[in-house]
Protein backbone atom coordinates (compact mmCIF):
# COMPACT_ATOMS: atom_id res chain seq x y z
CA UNK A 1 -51.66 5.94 4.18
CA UNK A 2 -50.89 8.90 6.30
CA UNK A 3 -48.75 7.08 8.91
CA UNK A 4 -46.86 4.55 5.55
CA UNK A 5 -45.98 8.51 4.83
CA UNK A 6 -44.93 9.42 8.07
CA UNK A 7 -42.87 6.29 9.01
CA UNK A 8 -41.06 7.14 5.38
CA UNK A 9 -40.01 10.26 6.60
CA UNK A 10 -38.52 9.52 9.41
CA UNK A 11 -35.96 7.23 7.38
CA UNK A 12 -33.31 8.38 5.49
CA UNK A 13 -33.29 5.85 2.31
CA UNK A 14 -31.24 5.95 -0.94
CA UNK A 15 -29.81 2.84 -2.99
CA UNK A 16 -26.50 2.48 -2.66
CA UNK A 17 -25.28 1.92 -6.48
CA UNK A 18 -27.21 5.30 -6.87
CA UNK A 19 -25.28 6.90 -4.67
CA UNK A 20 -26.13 8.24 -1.03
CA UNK A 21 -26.22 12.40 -1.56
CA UNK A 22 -24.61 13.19 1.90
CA UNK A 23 -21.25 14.10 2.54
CA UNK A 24 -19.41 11.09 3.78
CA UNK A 25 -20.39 7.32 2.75
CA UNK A 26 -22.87 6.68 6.04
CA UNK A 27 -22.65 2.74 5.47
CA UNK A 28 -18.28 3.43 6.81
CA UNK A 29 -19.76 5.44 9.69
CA UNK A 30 -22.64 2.57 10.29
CA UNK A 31 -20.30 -0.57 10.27
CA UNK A 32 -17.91 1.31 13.03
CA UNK A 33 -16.05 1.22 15.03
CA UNK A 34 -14.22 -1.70 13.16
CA UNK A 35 -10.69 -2.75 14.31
CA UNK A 36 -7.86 -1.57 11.76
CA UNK A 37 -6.12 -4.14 10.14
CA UNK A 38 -2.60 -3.06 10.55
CA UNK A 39 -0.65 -5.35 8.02
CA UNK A 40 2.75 -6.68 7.79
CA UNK A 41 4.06 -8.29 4.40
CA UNK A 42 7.43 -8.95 2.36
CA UNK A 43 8.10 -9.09 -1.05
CA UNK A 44 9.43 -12.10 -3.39
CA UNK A 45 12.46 -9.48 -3.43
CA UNK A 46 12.57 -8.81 0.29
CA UNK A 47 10.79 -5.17 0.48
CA UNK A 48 9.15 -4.60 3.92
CA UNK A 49 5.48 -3.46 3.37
CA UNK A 50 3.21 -2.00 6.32
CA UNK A 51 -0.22 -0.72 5.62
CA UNK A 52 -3.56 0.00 7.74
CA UNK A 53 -6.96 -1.82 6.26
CA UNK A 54 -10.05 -0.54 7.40
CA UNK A 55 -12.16 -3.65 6.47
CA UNK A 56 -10.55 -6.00 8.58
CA UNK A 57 -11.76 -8.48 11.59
CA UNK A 58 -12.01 -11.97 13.55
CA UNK A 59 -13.49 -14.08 11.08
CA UNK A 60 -13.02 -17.39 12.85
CA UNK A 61 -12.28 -18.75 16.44
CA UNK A 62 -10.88 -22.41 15.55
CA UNK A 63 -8.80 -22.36 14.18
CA UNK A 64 -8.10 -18.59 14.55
CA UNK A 65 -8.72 -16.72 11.57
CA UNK A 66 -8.44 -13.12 10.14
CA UNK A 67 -9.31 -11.20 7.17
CA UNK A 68 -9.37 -8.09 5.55
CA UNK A 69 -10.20 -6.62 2.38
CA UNK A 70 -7.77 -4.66 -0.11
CA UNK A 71 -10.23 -1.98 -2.78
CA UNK A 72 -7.90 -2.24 -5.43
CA UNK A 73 -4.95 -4.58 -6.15
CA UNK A 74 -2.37 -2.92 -3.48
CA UNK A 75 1.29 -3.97 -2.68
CA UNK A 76 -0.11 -5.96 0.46
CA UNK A 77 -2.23 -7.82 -1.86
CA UNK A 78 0.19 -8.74 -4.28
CA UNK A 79 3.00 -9.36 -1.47
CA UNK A 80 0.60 -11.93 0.44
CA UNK A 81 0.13 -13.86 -2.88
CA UNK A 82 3.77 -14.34 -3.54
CA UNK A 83 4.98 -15.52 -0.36
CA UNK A 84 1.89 -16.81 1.37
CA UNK A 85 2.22 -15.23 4.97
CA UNK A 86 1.34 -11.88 6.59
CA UNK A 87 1.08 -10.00 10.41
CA UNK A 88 -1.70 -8.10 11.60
CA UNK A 89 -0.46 -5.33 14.32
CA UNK A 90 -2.65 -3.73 16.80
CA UNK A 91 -3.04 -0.23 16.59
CA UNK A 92 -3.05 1.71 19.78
CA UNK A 93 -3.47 5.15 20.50
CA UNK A 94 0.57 6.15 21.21
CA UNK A 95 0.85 4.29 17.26
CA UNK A 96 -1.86 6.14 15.64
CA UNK A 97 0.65 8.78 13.48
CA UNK A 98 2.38 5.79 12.58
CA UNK A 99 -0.34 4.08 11.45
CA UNK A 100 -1.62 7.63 9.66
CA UNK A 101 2.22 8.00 7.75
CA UNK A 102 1.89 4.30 6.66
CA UNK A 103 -1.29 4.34 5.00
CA UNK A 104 0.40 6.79 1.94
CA UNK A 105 0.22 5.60 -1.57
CA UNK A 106 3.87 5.30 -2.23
CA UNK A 107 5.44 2.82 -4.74
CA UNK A 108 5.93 -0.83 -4.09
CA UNK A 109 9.86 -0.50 -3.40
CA UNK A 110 8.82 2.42 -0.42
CA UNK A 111 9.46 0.58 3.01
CA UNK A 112 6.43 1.81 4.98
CA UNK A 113 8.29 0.34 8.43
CA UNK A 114 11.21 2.81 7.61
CA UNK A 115 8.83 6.16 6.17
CA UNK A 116 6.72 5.84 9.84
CA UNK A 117 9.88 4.77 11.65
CA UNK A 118 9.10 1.89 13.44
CA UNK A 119 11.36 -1.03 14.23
CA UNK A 120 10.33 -4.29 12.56
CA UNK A 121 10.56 -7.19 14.68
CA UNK A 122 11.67 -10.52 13.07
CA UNK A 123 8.25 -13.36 13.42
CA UNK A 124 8.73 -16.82 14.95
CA UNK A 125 7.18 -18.69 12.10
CA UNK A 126 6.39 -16.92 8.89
CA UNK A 127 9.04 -14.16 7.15
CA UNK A 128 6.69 -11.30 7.20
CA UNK A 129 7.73 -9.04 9.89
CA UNK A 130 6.28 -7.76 12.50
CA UNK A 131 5.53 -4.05 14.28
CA UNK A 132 7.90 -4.01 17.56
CA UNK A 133 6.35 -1.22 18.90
CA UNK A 134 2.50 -3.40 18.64
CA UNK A 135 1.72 -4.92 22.11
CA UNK A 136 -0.10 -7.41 19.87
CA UNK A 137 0.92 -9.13 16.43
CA UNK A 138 -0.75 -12.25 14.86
CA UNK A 139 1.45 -14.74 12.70
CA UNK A 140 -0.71 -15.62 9.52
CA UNK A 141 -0.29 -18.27 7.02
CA UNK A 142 -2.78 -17.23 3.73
CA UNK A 143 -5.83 -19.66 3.67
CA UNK A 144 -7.63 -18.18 0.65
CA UNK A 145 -7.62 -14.76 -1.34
CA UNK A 146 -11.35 -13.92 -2.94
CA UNK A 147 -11.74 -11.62 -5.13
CA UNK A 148 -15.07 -10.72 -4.57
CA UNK A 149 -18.40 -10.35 -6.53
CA UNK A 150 -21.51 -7.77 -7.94
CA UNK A 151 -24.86 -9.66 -7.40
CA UNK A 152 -24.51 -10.04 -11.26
CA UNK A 153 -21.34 -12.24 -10.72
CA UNK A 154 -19.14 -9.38 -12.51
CA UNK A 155 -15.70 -9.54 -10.74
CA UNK A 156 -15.11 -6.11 -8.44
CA UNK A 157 -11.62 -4.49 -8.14
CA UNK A 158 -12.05 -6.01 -4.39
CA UNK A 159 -9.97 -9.02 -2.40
CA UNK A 160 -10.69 -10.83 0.77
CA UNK A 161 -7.70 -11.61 2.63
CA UNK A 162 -7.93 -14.93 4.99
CA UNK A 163 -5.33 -15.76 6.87
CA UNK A 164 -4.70 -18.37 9.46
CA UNK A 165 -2.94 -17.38 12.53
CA UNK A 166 -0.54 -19.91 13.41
CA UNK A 167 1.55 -17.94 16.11
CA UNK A 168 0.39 -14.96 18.54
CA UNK A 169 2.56 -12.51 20.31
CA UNK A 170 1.31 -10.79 23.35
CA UNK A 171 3.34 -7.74 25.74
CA UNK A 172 3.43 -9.18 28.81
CA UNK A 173 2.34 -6.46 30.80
CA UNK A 174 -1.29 -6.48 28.63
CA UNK A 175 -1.90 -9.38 30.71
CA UNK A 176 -3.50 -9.45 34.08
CA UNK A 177 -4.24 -12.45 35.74
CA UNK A 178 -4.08 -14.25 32.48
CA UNK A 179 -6.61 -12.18 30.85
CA UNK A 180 -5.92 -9.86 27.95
CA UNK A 181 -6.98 -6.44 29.55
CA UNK A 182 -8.54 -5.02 26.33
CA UNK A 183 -9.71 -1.72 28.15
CA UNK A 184 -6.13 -0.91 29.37
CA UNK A 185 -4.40 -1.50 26.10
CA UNK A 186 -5.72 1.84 24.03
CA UNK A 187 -7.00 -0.14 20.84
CA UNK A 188 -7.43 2.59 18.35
CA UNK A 189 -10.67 1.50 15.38
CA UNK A 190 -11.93 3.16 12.62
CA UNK A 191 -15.20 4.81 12.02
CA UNK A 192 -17.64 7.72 11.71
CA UNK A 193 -16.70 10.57 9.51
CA UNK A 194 -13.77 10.65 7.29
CA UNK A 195 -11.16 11.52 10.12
CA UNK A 196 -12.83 9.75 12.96
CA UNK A 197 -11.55 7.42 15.09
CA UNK A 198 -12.11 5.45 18.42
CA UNK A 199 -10.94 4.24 21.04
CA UNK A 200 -11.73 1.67 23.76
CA UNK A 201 -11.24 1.99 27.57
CA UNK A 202 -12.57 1.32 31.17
CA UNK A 203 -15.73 2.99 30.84
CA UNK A 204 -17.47 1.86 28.25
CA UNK A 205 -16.95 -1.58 29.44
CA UNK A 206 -19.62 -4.00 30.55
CA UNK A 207 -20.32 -7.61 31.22
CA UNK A 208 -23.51 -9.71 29.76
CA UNK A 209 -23.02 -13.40 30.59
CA UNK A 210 -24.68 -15.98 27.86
CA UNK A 211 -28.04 -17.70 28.84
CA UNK A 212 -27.31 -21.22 30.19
């Protein structure tokens, strides 16, 4: 009994629909760093929409697939169902006030690429544009939007965004020797405390090859 008690207090528990009692969500610091889903969208009417998702990664290799999840019905949400398409940016560290200035609530006919200034760049296959300033976009066509569930089956004010990406873009200079140099390229992810933020680079990189 004495060492059930002691292994109990060296956890930290609580229930999550109860709350968690400590000052920043610790499942958002857990889950980290995750990449930022830095998305592109148009309107029905033509409005340019940019906004950073913090629930957002790889979801498939083949074909390649994306997603990210909007809390609440947001203009990127309601763009991607009315035209069908979307870009993901990367977010590196020289883009990271950008990304900050497009993140603010504005209304739907704000055009986050002009409030950040950044240049959009027209896509190859899909209308939704793209960051110029990104040394990597993805071209998605939407697979499926889910709005997702309680364990009760009661609908949340939650949707997961899939998209298919059907075209990738790629600076040239990010590439060395044909290999994306992920260390070199700054990513910038999400995670930690409320303001916290990574970033990836040379030395924290190492290599663990598969079992044969």
């Amino acid at each position: 009994m004495l060492e059930e008690k002691t292994l109990q207090d060296a956890f930290y528990f609580y229930e999550p629909h109860k709350g968690h009692g400590l000052p920043h969500d610790p499942f958002k610091a857990i889950v980290a760093p995750r990449p930022i889903g830095w998305i592109g969208s148009i309107s029905s009417d033509g409005v340019k929409n940019l906004a950073p998702y913090s629930f957002f990664n790889a979801i498939n290799s083949d074909p390649p697939m994306i997603g990210f999840t909007s809390s609440g019905y947001k203009d990127s949400l309601r763009n991607i169902q009315q035209t069908a398409e979307f870009t993901w940016n990367l977010v590196t560290k020289p883009l990271v006030e950008a990304m900050n200035v497009s993140s603010a609530s504005v209304p739907p006919e704000i055009d986050e690429f002009e409030l950040a200034n950044l240049t959009p760049a027209p896509s190859k296959l899909i209308n939704a544009p793209r960051v110029l300033a990104s040394p990597v976009s993805f071209e998605c066509k939407l697979s499926e939007i889910i709005q997702l569930k309680n364990t009760d089956q009661s609908a949340l004010e939650s949707w997961f965004v899939i998209g298919h990406v059907v075209a990738v873009h790629i600076l040239h200079s990010a590439l060395k020797d044909g290999l994306y140099d992920t260390a070199s390229m700054q990513h910038v992810m999400r995670g930690g405390g409320p303001a916290d933020y990574f970033t990836v680079g040379a030395d924290q990189l190492f290599k663990l090859f598969r079992p044969r």
